[in-house]
Protein backbone atom coordinates (compact mmCIF):
# COMPACT_ATOMS: atom_id res chain seq x y z
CA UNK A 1 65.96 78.29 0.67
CA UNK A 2 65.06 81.51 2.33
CA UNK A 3 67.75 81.16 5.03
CA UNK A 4 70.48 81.72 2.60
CA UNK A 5 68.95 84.98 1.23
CA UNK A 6 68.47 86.38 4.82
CA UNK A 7 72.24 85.33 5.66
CA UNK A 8 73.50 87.07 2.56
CA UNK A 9 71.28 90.18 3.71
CA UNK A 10 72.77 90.03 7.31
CA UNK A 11 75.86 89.72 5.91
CA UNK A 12 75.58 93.10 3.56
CA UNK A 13 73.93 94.89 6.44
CA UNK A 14 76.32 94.03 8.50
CA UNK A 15 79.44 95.09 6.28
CA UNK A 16 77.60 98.31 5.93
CA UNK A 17 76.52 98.85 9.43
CA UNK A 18 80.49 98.75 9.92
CA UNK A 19 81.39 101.43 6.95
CA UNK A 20 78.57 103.48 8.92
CA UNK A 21 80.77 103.14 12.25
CA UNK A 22 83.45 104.28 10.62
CA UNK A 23 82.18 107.07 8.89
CA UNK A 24 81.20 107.99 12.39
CA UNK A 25 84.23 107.77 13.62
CA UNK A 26 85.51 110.47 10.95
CA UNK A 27 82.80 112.69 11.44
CA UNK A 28 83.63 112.62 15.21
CA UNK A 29 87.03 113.52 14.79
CA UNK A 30 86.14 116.33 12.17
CA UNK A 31 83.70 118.04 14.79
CA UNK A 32 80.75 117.94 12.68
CA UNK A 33 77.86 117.61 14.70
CA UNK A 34 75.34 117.77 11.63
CA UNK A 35 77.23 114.61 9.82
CA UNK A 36 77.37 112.84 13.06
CA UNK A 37 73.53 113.06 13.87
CA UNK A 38 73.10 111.80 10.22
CA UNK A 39 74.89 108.67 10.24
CA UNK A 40 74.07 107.98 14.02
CA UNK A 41 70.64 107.83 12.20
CA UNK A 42 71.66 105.15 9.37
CA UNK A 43 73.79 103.47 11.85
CA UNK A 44 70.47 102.54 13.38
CA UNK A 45 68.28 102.25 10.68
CA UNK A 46 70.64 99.90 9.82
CA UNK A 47 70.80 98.00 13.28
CA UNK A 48 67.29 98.15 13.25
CA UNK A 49 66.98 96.12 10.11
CA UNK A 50 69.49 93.41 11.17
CA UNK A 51 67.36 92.73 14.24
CA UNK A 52 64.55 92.35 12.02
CA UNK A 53 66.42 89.34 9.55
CA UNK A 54 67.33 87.66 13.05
């Protein structure tokens, strides 16, 4: 019963590990070094908790 929850947890982190990338992207392109720093930081919060469900 528990594997379903983590799955469905994985699968949100996931989705927003991606809108993180792309944010990243953006700031990148904009040459905002504050912004990038910032979601380079979520980005791996993020990572950090998918490892963790796996």
């Amino acid at each position: 019963m528990n594997a379903p929850i983590q799955q469905s947890q994985a699968d949100i982190l996931s989705r927003l590990y991606d809108m993180k990338q792309k944010q990243l992207e953006r700031a990148i392109q904009q040459d905002n070094p504050f912004r990038c720093q910032v979601l380079t930081a979520e980005a791996d919060a993020i990572s950090n908790a998918l490892k963790s469900l796996r």
